[in-house]
N, C-alpha and C. Protein backbone atom coordinates (compact mmCIF):
# COMPACT_ATOMS: atom_id res chain seq x y z
N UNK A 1 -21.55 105.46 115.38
CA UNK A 1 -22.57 106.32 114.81
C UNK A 1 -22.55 107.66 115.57
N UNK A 2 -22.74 108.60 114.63
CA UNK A 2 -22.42 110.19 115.45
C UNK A 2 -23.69 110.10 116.24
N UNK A 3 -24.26 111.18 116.91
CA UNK A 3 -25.14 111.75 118.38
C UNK A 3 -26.09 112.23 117.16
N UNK A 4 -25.57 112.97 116.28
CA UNK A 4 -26.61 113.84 115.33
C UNK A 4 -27.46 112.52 114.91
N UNK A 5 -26.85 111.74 113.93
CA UNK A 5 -27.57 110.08 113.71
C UNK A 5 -28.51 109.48 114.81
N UNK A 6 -28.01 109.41 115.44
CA UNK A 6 -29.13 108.99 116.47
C UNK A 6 -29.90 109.88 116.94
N UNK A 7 -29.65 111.25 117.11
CA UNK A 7 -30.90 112.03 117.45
C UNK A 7 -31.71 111.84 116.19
N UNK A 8 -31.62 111.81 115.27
CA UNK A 8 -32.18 112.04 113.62
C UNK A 8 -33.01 110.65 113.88
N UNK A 9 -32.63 109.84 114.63
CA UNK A 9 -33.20 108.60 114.70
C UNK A 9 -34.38 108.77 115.64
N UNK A 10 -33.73 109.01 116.79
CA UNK A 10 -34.99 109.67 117.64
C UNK A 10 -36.19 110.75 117.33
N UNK A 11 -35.89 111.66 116.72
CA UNK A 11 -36.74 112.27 115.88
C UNK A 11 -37.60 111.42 115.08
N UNK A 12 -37.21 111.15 114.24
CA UNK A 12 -37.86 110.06 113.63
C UNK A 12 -38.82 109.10 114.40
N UNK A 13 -38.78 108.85 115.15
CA UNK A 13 -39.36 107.76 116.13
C UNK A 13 -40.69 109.05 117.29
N UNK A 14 -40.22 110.40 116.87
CA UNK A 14 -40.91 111.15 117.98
C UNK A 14 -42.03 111.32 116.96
N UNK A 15 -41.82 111.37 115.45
CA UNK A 15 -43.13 111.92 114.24
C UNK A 15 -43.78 110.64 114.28
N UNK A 16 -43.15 109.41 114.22
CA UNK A 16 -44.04 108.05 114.12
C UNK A 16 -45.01 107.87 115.34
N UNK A 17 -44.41 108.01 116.45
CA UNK A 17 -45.52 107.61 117.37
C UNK A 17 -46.30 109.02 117.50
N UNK A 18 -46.02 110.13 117.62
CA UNK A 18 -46.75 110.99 117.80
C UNK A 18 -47.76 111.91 116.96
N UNK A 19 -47.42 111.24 115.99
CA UNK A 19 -48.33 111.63 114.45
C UNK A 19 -49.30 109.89 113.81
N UNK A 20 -49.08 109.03 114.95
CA UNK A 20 -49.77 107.79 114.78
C UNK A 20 -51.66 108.22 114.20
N UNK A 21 -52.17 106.95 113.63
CA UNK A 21 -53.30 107.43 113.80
C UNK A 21 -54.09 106.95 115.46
N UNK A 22 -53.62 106.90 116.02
CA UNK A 22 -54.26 106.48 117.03
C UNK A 22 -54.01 107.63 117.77
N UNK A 23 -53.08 108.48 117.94
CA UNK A 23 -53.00 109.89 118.01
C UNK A 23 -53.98 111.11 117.48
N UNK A 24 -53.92 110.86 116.11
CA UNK A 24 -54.93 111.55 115.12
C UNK A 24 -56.35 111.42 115.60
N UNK A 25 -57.23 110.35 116.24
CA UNK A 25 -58.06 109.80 116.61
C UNK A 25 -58.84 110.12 117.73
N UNK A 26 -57.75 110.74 118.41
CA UNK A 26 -57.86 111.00 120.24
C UNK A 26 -58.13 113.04 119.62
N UNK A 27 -57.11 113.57 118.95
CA UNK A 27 -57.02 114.78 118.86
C UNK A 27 -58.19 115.41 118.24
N UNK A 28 -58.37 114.49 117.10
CA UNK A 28 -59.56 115.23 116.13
C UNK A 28 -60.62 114.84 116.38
N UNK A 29 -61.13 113.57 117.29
CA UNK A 29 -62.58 113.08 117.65
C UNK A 29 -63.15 112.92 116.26
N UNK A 30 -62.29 111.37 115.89
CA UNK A 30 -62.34 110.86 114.39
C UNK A 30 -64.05 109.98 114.93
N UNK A 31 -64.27 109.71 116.24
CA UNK A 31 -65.40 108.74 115.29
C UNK A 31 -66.73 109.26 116.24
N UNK A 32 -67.58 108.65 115.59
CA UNK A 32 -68.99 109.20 116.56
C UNK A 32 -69.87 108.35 116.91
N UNK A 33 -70.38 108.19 118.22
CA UNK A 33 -71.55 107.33 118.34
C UNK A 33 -72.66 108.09 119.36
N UNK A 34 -73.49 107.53 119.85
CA UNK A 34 -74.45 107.86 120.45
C UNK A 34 -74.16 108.15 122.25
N UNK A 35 -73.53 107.44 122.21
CA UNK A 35 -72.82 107.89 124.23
C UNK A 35 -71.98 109.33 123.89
N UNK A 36 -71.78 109.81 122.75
CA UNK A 36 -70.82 111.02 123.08
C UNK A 36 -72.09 111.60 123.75
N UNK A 37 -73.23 111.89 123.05
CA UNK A 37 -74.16 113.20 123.92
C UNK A 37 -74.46 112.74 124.94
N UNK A 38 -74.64 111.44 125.26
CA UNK A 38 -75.09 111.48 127.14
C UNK A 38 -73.69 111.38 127.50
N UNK A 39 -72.60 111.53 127.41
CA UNK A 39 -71.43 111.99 128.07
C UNK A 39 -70.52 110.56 128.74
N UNK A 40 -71.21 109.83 127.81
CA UNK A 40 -70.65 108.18 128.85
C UNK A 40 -69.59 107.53 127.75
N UNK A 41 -68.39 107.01 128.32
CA UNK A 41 -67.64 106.56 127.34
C UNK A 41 -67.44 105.25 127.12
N UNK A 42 -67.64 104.68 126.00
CA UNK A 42 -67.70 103.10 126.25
C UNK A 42 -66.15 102.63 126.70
N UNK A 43 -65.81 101.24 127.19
CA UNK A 43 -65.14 100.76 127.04
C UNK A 43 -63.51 100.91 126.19
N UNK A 44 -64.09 100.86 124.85
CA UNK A 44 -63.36 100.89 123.43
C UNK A 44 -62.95 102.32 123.44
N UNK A 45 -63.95 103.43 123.73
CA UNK A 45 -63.30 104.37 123.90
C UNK A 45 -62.42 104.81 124.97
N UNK A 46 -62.40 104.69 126.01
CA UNK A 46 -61.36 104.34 127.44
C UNK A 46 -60.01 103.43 126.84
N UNK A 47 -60.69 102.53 126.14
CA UNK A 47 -58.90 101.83 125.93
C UNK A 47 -58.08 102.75 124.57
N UNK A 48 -58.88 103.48 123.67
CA UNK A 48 -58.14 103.80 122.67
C UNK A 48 -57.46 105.49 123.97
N UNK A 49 -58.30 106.20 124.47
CA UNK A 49 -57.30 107.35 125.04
C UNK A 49 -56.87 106.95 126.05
N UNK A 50 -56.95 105.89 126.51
CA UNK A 50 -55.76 105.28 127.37
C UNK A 50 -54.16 105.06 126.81
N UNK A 51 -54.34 104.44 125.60
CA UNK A 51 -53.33 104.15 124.80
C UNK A 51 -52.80 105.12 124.10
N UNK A 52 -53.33 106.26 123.85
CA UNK A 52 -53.20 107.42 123.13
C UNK A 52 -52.01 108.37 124.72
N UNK A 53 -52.91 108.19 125.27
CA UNK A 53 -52.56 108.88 126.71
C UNK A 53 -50.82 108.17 126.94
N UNK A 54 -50.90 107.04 126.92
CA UNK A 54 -49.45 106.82 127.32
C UNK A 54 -48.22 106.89 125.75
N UNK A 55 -48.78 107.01 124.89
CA UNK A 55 -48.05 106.95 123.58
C UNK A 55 -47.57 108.54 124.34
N UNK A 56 -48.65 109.86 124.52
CA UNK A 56 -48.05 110.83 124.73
C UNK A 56 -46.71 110.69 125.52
N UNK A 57 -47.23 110.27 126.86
CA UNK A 57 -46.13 110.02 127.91
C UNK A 57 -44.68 109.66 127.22
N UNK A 58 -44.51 108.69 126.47
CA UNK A 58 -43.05 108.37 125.97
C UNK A 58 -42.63 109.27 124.84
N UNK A 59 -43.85 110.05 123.85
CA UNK A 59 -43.24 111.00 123.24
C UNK A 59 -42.41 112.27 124.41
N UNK A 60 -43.36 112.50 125.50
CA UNK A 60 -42.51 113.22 126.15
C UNK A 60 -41.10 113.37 126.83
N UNK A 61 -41.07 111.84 126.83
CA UNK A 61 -39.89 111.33 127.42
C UNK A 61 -39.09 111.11 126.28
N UNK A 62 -39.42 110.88 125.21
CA UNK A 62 -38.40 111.27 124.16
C UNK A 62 -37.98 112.57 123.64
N UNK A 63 -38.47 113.52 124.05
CA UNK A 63 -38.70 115.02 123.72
C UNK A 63 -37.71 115.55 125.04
N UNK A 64 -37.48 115.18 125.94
CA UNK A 64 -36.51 114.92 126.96
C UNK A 64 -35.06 114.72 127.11
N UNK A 65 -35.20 113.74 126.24
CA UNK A 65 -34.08 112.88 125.95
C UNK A 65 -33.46 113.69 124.82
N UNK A 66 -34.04 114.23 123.82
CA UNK A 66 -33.50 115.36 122.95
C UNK A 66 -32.84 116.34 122.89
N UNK A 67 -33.57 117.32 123.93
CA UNK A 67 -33.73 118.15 124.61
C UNK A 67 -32.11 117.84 125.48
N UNK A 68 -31.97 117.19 126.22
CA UNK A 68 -30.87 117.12 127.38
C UNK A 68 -29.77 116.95 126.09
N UNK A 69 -30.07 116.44 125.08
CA UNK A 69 -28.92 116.20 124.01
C UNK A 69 -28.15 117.52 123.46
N UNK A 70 -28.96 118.30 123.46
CA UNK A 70 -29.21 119.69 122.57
C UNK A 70 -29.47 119.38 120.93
N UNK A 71 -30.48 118.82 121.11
CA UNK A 71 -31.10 118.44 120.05
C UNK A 71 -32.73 119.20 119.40
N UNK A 72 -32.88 119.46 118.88
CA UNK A 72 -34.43 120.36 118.21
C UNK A 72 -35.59 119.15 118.20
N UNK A 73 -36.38 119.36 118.79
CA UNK A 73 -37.40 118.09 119.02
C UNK A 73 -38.66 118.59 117.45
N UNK A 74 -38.52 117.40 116.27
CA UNK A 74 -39.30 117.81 115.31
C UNK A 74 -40.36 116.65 115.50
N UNK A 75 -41.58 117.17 115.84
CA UNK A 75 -42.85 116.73 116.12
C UNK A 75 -43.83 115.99 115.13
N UNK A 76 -43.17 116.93 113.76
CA UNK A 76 -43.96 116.46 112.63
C UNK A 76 -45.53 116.43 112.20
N UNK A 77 -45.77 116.49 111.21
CA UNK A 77 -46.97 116.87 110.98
C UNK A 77 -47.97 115.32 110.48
N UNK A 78 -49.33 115.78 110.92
CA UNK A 78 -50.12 114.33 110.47
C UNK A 78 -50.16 114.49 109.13
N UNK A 79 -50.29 113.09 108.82
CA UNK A 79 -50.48 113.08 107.66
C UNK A 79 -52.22 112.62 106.90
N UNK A 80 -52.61 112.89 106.21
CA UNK A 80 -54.27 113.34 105.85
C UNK A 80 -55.04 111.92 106.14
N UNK A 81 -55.88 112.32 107.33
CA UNK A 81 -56.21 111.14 108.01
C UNK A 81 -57.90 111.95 108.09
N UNK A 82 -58.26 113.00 106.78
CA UNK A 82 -59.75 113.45 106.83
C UNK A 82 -60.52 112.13 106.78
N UNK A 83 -60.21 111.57 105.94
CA UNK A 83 -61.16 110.54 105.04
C UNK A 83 -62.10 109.62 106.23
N UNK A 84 -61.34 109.58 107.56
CA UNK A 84 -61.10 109.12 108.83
C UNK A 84 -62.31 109.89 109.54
N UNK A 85 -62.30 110.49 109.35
CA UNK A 85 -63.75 111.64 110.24
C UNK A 85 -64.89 111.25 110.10
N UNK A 86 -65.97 110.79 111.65
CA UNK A 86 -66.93 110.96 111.46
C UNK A 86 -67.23 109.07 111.02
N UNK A 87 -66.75 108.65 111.28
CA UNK A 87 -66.89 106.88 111.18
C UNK A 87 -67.00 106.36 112.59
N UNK A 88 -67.60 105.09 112.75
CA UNK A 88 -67.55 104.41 113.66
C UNK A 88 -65.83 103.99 114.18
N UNK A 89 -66.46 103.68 115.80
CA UNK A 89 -64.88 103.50 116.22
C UNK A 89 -64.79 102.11 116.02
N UNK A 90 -65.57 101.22 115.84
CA UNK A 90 -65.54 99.91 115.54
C UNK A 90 -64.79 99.83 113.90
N UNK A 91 -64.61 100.47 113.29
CA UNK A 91 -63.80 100.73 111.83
C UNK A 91 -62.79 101.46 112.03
N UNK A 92 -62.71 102.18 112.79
CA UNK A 92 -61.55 103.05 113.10
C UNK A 92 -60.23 102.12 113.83
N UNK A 93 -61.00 101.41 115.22
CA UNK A 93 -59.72 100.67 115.13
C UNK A 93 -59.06 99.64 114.33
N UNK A 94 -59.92 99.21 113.71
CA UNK A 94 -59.31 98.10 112.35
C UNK A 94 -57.99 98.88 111.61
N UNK A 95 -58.48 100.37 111.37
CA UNK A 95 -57.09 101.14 110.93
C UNK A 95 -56.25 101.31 111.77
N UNK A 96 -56.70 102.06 113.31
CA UNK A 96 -55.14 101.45 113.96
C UNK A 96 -54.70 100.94 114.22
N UNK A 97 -55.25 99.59 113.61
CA UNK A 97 -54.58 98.39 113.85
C UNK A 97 -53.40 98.20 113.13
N UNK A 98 -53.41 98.73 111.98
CA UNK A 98 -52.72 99.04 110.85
C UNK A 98 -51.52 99.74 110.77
N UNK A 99 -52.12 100.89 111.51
CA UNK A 99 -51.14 101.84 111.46
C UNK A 99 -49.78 101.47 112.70
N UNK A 100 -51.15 100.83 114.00
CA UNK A 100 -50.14 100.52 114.47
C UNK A 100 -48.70 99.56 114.11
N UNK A 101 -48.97 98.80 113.52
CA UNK A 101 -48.08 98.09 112.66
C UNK A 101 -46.97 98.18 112.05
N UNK A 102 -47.51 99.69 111.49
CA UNK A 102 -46.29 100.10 111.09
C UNK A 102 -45.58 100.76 111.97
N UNK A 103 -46.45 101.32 113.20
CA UNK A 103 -45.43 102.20 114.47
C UNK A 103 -44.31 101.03 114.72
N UNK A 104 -44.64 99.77 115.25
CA UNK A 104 -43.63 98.61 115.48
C UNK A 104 -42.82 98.38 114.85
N UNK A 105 -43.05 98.49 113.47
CA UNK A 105 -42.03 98.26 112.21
C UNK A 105 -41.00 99.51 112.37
N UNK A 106 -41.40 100.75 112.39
CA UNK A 106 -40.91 101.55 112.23
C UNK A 106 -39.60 101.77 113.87
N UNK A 107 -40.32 101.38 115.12
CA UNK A 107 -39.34 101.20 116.11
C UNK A 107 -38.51 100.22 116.05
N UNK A 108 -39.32 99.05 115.76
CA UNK A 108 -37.86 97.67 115.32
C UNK A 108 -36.87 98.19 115.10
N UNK A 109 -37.20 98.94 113.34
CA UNK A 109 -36.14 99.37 112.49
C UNK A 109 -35.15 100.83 113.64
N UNK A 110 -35.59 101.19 113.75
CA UNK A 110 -34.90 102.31 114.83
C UNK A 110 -33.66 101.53 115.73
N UNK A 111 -34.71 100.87 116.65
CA UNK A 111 -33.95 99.90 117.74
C UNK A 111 -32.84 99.62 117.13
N UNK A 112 -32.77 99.06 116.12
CA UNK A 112 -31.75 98.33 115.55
C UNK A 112 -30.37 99.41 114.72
N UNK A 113 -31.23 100.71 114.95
CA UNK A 113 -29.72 101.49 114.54
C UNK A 113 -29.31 102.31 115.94
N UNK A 114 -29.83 101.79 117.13
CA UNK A 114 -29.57 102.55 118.26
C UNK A 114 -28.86 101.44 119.11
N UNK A 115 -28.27 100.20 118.85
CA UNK A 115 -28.01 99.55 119.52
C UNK A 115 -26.61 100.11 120.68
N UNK A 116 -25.80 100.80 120.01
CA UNK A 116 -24.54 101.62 121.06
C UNK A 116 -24.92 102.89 121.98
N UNK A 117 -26.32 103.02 121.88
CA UNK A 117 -26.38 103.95 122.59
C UNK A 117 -27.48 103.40 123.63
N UNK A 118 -26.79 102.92 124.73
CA UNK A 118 -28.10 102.54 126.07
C UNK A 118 -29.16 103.13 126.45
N UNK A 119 -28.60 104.33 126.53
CA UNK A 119 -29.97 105.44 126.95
C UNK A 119 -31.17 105.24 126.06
N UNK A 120 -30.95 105.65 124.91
CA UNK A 120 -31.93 105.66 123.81
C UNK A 120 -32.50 104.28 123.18
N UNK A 121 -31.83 103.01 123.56
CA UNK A 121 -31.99 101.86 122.99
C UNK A 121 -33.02 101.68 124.32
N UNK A 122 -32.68 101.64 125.37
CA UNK A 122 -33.71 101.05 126.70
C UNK A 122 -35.11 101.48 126.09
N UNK A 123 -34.96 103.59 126.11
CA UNK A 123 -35.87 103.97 125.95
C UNK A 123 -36.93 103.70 124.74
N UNK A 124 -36.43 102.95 123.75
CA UNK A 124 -36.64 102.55 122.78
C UNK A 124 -37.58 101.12 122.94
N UNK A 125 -36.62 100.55 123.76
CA UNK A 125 -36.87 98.97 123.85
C UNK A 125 -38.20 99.13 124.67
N UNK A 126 -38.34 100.41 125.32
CA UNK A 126 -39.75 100.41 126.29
C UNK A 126 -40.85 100.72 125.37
N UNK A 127 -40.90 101.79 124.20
CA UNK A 127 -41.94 102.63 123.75
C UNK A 127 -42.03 101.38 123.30
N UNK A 128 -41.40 100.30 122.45
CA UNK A 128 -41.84 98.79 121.74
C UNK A 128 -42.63 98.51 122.20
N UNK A 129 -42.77 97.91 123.66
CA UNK A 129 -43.11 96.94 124.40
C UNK A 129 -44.61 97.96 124.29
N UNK A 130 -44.45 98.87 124.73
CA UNK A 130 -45.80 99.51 125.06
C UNK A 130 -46.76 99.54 123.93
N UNK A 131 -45.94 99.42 122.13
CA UNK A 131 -46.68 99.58 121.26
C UNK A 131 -47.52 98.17 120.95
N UNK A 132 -46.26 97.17 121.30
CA UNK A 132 -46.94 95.60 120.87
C UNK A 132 -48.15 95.46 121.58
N UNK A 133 -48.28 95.84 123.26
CA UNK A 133 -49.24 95.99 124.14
C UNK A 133 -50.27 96.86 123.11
N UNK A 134 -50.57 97.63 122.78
CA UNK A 134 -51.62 98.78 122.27
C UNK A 134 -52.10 97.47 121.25
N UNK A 135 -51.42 97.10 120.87
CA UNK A 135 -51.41 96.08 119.40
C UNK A 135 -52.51 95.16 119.61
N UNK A 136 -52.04 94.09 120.41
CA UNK A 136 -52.30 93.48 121.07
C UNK A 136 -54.25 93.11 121.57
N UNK A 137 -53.92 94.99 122.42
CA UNK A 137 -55.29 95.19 122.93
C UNK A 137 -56.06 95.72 121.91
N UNK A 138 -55.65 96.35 120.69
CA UNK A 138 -56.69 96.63 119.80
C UNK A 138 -57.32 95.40 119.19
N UNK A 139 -56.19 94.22 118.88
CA UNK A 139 -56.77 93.51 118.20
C UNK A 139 -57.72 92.36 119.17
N UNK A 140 -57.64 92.33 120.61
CA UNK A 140 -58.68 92.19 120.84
C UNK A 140 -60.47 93.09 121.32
N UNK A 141 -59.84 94.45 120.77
CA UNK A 141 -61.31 95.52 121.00
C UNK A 141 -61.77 94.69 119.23
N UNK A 142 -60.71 94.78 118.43
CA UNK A 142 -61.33 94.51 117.12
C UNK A 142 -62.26 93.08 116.79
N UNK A 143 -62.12 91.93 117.85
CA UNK A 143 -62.34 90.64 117.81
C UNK A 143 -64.03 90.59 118.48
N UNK A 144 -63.83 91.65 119.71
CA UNK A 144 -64.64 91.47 120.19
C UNK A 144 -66.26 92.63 119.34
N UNK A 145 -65.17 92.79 118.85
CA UNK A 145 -66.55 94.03 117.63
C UNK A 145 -66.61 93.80 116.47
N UNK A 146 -67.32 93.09 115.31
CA UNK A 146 -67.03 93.01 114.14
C UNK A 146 -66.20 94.72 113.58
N UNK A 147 -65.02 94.62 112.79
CA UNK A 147 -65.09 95.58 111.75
C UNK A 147 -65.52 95.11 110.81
N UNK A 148 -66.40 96.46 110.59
CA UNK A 148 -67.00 96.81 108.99
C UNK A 148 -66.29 97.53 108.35
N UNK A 149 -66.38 97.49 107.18
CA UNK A 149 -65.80 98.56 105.74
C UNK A 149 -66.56 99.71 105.80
């Protein structure tokens, strides 16, 4: 597989996680409750920009990895996640639960066309691990909170 292919791959993998909604969420201050004005953050909110926080970290390190390639790092744009504004975060993560889902699906599928290239497959094989983890912990923020519709 040519370098261009696999950067095209990596790219690809830099718009999925970094245009996630769990991304979207952290940036636009999708949900609202009553601790935003006394300034205290629950729990649920600590674990979603925690997770948001390290998704950045490996986009950067994929933006890196591009970069040293001589490759154009395309960031990509969100896709319309208004409808999302202004809801509870107890509903909100039920969707990134979702979305995350497809971030995994979408690295599987990657992983699996990066297998000859070590560098990018490790780095690959890590952002996974970190997404199943996010996964994981949402679906127990989601267990421990009813979602509502």
């Amino acid at each position: 597989m040519a370098d261009q292919t696999v950067n095209e791959i990596l790219n690809q993998i830099v718009g999925c996680v970094y245009r996630s909604l769990l991304q979207y969420s952290i940036e636009c201050s999708t949900w609202t409750t009553l601790t935003e004005s006394a300034g205290a953050m629950t729990p649920e909110q600590q674990a979603v920009e925690q997770m948001a926080a390290r998704q950045q970290e490996f986009v950067g390190r994929l933006a890196d990895l591009l970069t040293e390639r001589g490759a154009i790092v395309n960031y990509d744009n969100y896709p319309d996640n208004s409808q999302l504004h202004y809801v509870s975060l107890d509903y909100l993560v039920g969707q990134i639960i979702e979305d995350e889902q497809y971030v995994v699906a979408q690295l599987e599928a990657g992983l699996k066309s990066l297998g000859h290239d070590a560098e990018a497959s490790a780095l690959v094989t890590e952002i996974l691990a970190s997404e199943r983890a996010n996964l994981a912990k949402l679906r127990q923020l989601a267990a421990k909170t009813p979602v509502a519709g």
